[in-house]
N, C-alpha and C. Protein backbone atom coordinates (compact mmCIF):
# COMPACT_ATOMS: atom_id res chain seq x y z
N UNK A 1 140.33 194.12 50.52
CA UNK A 1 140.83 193.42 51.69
C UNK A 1 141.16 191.98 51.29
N UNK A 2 142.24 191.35 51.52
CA UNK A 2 142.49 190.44 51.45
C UNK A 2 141.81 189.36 52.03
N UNK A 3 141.58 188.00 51.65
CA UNK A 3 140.99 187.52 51.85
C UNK A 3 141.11 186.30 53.19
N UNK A 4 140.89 186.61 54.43
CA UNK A 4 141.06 185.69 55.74
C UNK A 4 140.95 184.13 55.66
N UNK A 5 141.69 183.75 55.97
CA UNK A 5 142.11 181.68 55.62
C UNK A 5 142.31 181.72 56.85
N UNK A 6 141.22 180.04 57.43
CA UNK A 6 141.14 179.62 59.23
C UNK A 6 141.91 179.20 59.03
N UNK A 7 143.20 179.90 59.93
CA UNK A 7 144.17 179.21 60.43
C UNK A 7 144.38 177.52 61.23
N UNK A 8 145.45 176.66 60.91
CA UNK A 8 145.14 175.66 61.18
C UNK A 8 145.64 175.70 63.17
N UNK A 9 144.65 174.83 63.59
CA UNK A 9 144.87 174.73 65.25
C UNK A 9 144.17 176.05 66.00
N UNK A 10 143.56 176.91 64.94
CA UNK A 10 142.86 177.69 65.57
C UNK A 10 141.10 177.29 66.24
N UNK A 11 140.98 178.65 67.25
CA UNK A 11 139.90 178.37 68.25
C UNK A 11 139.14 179.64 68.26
N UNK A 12 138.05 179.26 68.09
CA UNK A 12 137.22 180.23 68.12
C UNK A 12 137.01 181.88 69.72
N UNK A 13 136.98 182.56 69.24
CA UNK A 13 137.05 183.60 70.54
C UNK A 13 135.24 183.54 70.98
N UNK A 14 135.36 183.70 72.82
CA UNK A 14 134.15 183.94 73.19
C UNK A 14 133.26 185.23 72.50
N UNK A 15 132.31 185.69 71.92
CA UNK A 15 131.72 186.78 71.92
C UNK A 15 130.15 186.69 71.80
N UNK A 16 129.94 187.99 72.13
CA UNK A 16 128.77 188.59 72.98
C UNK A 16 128.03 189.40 72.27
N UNK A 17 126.54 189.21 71.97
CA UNK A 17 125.77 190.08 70.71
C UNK A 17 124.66 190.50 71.20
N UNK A 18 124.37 191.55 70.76
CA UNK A 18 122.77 192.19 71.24
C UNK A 18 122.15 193.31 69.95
N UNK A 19 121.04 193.35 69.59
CA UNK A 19 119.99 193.59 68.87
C UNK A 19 120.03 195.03 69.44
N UNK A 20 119.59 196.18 68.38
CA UNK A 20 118.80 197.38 68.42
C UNK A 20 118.36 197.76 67.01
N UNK A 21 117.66 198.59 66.91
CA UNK A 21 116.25 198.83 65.75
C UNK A 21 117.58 199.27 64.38
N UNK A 22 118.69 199.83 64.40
CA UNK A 22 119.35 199.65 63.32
C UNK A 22 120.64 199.08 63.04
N UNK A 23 120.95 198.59 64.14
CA UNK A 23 122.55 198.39 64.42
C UNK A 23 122.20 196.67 65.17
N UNK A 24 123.37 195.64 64.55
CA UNK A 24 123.57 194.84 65.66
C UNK A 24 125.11 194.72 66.26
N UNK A 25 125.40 194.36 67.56
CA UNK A 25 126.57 194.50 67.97
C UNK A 25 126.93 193.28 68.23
N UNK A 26 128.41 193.23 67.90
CA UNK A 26 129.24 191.56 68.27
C UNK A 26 130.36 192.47 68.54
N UNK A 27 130.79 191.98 70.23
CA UNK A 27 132.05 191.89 70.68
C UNK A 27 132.80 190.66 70.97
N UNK A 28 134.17 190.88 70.53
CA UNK A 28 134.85 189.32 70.31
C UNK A 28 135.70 189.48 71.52
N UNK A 29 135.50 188.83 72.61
CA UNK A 29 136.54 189.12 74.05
C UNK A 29 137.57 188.19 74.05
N UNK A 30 138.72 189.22 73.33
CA UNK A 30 139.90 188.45 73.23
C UNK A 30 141.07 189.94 74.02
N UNK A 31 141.44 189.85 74.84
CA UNK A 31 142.44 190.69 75.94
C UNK A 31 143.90 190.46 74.84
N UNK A 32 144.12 192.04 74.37
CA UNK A 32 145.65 192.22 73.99
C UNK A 32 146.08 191.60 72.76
N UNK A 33 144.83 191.35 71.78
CA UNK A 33 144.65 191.25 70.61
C UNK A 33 145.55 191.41 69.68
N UNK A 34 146.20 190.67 68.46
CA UNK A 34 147.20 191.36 67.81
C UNK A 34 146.81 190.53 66.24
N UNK A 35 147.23 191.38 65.25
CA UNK A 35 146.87 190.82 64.12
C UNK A 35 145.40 190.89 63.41
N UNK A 36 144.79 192.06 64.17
CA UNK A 36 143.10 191.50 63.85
C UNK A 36 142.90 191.86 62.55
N UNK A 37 141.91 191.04 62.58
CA UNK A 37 141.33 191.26 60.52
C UNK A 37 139.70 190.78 61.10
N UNK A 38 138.81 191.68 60.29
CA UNK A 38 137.68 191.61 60.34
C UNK A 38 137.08 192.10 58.96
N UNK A 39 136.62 191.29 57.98
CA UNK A 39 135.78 191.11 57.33
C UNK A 39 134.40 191.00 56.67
N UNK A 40 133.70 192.36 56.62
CA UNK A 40 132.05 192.01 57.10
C UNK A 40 131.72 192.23 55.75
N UNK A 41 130.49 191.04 54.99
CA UNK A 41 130.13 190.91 54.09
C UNK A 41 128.69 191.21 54.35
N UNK A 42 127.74 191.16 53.14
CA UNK A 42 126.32 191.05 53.91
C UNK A 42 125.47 190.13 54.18
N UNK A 43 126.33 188.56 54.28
CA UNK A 43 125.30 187.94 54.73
C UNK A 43 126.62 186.91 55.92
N UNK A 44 128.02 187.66 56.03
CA UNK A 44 128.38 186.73 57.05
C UNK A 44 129.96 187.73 57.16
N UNK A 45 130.52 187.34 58.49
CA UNK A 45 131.33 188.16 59.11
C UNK A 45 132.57 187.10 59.51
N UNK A 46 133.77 187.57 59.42
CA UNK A 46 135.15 186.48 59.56
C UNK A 46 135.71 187.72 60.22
N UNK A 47 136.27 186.58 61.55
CA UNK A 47 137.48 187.39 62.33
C UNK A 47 138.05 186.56 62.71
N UNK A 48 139.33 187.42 62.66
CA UNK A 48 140.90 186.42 62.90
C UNK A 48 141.63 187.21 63.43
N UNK A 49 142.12 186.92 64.46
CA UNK A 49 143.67 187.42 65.09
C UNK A 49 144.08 186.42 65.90
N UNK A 50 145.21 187.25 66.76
CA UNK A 50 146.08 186.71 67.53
C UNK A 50 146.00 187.20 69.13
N UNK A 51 145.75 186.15 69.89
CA UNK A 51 145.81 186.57 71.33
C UNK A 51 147.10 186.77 71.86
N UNK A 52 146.77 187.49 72.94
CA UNK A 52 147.55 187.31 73.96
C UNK A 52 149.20 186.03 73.88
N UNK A 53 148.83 184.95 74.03
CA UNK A 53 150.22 184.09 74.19
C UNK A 53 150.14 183.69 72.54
N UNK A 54 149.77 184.38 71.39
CA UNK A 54 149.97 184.46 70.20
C UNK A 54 149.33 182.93 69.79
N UNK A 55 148.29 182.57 70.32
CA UNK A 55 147.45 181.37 69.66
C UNK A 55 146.04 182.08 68.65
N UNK A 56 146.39 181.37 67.60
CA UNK A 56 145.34 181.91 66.47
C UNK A 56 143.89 181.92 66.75
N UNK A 57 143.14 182.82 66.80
CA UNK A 57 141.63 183.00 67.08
C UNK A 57 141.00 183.31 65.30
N UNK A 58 139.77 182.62 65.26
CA UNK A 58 139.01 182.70 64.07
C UNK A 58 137.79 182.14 64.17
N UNK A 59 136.84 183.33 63.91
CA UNK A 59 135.15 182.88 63.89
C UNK A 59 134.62 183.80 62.71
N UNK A 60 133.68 183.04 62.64
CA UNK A 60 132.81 182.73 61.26
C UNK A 60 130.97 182.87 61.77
N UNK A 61 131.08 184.49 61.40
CA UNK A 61 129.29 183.87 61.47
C UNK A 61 128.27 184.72 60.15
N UNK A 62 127.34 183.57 60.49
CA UNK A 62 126.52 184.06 58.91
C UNK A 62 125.22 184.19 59.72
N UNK A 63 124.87 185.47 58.89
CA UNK A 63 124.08 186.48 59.91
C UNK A 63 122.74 186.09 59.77
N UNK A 64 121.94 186.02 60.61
CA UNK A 64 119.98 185.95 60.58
C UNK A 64 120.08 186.33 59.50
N UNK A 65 120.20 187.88 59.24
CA UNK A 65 119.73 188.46 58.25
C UNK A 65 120.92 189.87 57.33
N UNK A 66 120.47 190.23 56.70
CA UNK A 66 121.88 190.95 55.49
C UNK A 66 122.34 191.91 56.50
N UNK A 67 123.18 192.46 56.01
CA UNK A 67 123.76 193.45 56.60
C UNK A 67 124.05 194.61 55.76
N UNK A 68 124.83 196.19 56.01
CA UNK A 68 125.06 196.40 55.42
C UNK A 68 126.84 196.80 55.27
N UNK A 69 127.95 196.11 54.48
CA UNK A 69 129.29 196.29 55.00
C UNK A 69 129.41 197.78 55.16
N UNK A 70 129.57 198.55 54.12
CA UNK A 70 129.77 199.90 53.94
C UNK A 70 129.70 201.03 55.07
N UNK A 71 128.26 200.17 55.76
CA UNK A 71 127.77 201.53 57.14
C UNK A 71 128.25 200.59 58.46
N UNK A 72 129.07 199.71 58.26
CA UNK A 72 129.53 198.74 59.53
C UNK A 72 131.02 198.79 59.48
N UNK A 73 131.26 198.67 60.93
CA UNK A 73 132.75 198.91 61.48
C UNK A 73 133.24 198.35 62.31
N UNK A 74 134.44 197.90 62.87
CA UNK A 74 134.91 197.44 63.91
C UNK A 74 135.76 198.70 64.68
N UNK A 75 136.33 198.35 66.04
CA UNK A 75 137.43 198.83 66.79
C UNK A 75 137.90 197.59 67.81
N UNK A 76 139.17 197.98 67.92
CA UNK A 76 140.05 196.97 68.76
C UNK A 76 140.24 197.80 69.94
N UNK A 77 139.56 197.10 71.41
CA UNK A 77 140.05 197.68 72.27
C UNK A 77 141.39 196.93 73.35
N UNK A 78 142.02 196.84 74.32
CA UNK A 78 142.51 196.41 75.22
C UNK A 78 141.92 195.01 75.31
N UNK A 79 140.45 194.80 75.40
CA UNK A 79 140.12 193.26 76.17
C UNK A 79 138.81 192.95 74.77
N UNK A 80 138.68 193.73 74.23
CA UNK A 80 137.42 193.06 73.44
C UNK A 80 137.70 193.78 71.52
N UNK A 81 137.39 193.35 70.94
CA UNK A 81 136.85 194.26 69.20
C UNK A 81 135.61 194.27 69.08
N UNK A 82 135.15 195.01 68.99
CA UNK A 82 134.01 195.10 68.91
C UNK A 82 132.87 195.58 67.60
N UNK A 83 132.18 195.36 66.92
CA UNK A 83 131.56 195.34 65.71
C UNK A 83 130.53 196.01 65.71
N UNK A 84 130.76 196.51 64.92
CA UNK A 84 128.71 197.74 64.57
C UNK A 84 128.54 197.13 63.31
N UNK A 85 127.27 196.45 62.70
CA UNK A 85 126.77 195.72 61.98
C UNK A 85 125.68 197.00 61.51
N UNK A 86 125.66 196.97 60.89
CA UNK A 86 124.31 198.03 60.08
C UNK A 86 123.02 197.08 59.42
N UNK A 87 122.37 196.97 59.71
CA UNK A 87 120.90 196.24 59.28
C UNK A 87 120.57 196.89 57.85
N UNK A 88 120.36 195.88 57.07
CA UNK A 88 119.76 195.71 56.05
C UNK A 88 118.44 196.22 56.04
N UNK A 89 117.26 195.71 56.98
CA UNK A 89 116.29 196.13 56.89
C UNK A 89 116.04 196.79 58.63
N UNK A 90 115.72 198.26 58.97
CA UNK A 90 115.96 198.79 59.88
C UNK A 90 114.71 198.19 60.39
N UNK A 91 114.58 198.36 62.05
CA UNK A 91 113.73 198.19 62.47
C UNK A 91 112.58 196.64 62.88
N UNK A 92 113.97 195.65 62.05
CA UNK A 92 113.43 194.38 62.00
C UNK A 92 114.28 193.56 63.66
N UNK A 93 113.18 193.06 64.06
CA UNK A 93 114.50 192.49 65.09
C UNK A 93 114.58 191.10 64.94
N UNK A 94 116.34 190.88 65.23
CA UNK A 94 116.83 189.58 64.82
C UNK A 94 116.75 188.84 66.03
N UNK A 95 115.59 187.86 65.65
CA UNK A 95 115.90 186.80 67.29
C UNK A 95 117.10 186.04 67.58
N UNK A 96 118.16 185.89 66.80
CA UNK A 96 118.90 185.34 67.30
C UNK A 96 120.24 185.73 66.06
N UNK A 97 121.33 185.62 66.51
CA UNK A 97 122.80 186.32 65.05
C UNK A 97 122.93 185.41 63.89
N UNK A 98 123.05 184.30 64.25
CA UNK A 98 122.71 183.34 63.29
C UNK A 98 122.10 183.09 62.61
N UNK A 99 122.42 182.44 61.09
CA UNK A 99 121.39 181.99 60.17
C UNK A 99 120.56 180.34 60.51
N UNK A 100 121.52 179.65 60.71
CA UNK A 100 121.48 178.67 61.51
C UNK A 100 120.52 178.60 62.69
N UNK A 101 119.52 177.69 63.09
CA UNK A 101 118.85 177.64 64.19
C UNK A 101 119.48 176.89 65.33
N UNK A 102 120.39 176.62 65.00
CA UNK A 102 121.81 176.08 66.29
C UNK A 102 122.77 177.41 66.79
N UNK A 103 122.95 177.47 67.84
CA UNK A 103 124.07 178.32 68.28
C UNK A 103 125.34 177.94 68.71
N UNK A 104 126.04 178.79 68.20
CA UNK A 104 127.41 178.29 68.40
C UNK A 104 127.74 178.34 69.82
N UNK A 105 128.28 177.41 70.51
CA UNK A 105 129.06 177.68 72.07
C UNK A 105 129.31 178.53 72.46
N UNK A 106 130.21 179.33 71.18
CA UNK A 106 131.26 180.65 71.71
C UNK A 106 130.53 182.30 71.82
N UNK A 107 129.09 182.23 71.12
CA UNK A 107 128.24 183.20 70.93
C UNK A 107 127.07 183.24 71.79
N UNK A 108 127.20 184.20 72.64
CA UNK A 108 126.32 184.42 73.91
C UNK A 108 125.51 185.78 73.38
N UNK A 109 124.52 185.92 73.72
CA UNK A 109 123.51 186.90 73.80
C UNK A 109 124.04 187.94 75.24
N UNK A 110 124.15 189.35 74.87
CA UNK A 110 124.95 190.18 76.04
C UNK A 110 123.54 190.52 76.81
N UNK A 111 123.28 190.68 77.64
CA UNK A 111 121.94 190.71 78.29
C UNK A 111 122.65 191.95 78.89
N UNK A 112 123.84 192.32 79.27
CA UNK A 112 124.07 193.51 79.98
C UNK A 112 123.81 194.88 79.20
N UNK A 113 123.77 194.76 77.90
CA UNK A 113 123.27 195.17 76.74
C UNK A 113 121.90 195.52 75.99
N UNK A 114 121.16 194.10 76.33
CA UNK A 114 120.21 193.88 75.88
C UNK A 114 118.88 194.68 75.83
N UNK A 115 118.23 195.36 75.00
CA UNK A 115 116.78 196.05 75.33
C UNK A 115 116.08 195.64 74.46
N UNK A 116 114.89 195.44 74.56
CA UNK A 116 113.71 194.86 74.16
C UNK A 116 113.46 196.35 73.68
N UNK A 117 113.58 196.90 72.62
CA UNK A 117 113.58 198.10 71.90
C UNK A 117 112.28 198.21 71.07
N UNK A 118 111.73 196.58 70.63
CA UNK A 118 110.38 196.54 69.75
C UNK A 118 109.37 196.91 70.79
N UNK A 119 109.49 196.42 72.33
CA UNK A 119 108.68 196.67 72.88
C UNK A 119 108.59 198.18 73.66
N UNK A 120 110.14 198.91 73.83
CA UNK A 120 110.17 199.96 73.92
C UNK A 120 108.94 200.84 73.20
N UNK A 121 108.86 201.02 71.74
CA UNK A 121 108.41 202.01 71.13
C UNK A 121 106.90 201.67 71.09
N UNK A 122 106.37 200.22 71.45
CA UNK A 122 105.13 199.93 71.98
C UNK A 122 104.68 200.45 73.03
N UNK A 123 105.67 200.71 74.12
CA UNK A 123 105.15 201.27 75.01
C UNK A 123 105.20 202.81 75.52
N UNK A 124 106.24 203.93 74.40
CA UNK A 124 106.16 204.45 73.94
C UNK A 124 105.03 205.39 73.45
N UNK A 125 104.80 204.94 72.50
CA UNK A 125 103.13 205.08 71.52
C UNK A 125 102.03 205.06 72.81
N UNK A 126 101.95 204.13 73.62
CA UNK A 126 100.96 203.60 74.25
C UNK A 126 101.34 204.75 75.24
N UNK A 127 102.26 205.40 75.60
CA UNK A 127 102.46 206.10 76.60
C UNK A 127 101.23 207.94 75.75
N UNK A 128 101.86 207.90 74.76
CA UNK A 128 101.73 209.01 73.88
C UNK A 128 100.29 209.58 73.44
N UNK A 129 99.34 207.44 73.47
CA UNK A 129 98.35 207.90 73.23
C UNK A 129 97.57 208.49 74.29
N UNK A 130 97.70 207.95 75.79
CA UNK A 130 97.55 208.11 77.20
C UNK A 130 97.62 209.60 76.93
N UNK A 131 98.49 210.57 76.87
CA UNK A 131 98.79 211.72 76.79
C UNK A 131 97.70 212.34 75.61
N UNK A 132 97.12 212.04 74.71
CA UNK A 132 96.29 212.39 73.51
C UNK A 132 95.12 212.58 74.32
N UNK A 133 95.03 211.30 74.63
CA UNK A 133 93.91 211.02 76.07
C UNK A 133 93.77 212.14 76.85
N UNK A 134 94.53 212.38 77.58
CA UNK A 134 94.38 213.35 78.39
C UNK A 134 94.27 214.74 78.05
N UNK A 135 94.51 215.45 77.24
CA UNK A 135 94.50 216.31 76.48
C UNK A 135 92.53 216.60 75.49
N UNK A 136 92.53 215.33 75.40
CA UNK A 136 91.37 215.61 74.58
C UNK A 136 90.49 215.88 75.85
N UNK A 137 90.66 215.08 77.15
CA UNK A 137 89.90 214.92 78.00
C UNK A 137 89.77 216.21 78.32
N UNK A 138 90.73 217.37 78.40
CA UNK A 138 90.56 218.67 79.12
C UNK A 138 90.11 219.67 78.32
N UNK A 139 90.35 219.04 77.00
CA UNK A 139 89.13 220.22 75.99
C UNK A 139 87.62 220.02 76.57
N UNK A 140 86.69 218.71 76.99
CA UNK A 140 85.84 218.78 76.95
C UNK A 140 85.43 218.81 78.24
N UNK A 141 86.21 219.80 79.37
CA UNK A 141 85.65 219.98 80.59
C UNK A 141 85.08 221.66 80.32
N UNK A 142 84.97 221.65 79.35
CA UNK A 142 84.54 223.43 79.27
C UNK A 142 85.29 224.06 78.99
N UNK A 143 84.98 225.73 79.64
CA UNK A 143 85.97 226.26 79.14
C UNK A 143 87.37 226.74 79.82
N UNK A 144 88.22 227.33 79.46
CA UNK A 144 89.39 227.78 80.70
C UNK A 144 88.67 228.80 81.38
N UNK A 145 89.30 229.05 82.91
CA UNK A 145 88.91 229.61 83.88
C UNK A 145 89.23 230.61 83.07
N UNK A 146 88.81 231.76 84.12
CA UNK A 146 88.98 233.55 83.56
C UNK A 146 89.71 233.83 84.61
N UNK A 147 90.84 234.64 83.79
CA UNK A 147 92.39 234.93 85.01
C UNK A 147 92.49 236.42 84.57
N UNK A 148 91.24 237.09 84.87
CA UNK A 148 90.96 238.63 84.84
C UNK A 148 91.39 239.11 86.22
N UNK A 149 91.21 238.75 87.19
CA UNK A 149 92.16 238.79 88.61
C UNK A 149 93.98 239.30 88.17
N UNK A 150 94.55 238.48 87.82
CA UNK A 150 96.22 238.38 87.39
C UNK A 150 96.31 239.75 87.49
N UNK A 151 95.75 240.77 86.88
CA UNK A 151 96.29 242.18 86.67
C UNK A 151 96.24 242.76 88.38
N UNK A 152 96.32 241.92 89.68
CA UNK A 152 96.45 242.33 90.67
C UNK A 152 97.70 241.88 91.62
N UNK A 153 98.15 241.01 90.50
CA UNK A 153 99.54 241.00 91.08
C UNK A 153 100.72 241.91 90.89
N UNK A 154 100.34 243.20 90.14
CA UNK A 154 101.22 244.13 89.89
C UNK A 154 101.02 244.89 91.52
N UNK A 155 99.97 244.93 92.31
CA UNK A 155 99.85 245.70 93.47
C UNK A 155 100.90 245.08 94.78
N UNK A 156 101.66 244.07 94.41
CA UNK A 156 101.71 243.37 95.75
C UNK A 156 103.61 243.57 95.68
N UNK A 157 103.76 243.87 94.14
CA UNK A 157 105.32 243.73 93.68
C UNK A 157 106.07 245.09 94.06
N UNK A 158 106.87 244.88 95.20
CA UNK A 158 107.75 246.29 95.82
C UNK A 158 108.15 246.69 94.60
N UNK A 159 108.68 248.25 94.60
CA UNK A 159 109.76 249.07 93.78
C UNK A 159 110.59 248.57 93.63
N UNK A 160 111.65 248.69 92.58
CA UNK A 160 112.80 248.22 92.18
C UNK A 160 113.58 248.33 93.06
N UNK A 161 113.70 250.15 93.74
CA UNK A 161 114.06 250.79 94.07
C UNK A 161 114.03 250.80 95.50
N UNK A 162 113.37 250.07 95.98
CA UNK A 162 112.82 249.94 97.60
C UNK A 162 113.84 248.21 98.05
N UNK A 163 113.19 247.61 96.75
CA UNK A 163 114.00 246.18 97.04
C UNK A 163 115.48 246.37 97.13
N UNK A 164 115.86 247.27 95.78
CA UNK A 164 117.38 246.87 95.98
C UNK A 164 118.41 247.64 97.01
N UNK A 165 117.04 248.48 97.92
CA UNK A 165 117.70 249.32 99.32
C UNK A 165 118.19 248.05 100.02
N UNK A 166 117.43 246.87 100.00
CA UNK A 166 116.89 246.34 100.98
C UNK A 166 117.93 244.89 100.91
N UNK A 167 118.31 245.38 99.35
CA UNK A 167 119.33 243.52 98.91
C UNK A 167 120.34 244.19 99.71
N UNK A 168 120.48 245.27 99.01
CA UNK A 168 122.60 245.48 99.37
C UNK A 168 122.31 247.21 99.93
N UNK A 169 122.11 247.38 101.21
CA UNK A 169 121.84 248.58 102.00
C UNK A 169 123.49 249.49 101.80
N UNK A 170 124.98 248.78 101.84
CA UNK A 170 125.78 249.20 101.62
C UNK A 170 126.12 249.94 100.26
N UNK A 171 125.72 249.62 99.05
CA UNK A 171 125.62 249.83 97.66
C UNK A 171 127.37 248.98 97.28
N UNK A 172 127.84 248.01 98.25
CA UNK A 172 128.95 247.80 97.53
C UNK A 172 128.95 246.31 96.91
N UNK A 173 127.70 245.94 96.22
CA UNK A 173 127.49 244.73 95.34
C UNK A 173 127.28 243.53 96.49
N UNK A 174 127.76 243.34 97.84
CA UNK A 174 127.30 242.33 98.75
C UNK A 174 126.57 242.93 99.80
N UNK A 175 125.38 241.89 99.59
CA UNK A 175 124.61 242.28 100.62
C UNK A 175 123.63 240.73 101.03
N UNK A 176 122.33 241.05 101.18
CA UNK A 176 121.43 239.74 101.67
C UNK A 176 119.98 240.63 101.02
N UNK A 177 119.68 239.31 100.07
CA UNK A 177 118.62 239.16 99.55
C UNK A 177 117.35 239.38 100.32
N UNK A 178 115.99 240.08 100.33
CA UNK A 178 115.32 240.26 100.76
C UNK A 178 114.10 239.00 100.55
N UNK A 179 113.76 238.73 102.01
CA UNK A 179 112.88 237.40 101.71
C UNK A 179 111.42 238.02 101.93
N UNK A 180 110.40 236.67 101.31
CA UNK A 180 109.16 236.78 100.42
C UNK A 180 108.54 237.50 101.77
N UNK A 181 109.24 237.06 102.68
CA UNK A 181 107.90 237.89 104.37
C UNK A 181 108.30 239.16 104.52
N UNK A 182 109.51 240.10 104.27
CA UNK A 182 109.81 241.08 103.80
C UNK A 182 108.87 242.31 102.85
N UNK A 183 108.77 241.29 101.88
CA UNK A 183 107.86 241.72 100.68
C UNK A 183 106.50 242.00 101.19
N UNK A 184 105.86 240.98 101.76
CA UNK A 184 103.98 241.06 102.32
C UNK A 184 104.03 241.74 103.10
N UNK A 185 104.92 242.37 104.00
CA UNK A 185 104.81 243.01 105.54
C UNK A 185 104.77 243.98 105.45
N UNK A 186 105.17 244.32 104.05
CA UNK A 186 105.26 246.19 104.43
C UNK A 186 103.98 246.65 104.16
């Protein structure tokens, strides 16, 4: 790939980033986009195109942490491009896109996006052990009931042969289903 040069008089595009356990996402909201070039290295990302009334857009960011190019991609839609970043180290979460402890103006955190995913699988687990819990708890109430009874529900179940008088009395495939007070009454 050739190599992207900031155009002179160019302005950075608004975009919008959010965190998950292997992927981070940057969308660049630029409407009707033309010319795009996107560049992802593993420790910083260049995009350049052309808007709408053909004024040069170009941003530059160098990431918290590595990336990986190879398993990362862009797409250009109608109003935004949008970026899949592949994490270097899975499962790490990046507090913030930047390497830098300043944020740039144009880079907003997408909250419409956003999940607290570390705390997901905390609560998760915590859900799971609750469930271990409960489980162990019902081994040590004794033993299971005795369902030596069950073999008396074969006495209560009509004939095949009686019911399906009773679905379709015509024999011509429509008829009316026989209900459960049907069944006990006889």
């Amino acid at each position: 790939m050739p190599r992207i040069v900031r155009p002179e008089n160019s302005h950075p595009a608004k975009a919008l980033w959010f965190d998950r356990s292997k992927f981070v996402f940057v969308n660049f909201m630029v409407e009707d986009s033309k010319d795009v070039q996107v560049d992802i290295q593993e420790d910083k990302l260049i995009f350049s195109c052309k808007s709408a009334d053909d004024s040069d857009i170009y941003n530059e960011i160098h990431f918290f942490d590595k990336v990986q190019p190879k398993d990362s991609r862009e797409r250009r839609y109608d109003r935004t491009i949008n970026v899949l970043l592949r994490k270097m180290k899975e499962n790490v979460a990046w507090p913030r896109m930047t390497k830098d402890t300043g944020k740039p103006i144009w880079l907003s955190v997408d909250f419409d996006n956003w999940r607290d995913w570390e705390q997901e699988e905390e609560e998760g687990m915590a859900e799971y052990e609750k469930y271990l819990d409960m489980l162990q708890g019902m081994s040590k109430k004794g033993p299971p009931p005795k369902m030596d009874d069950l073999d008396d529900l074969d006495d209560w179940r009509p004939n095949a042969e009686t019911t399906e008088e009773k679905r379709n009395p015509s024999g011509t495939g429509i008829g009316h289903w026989i209900t459960f007070k049907e069944i006990f009454t006889e």
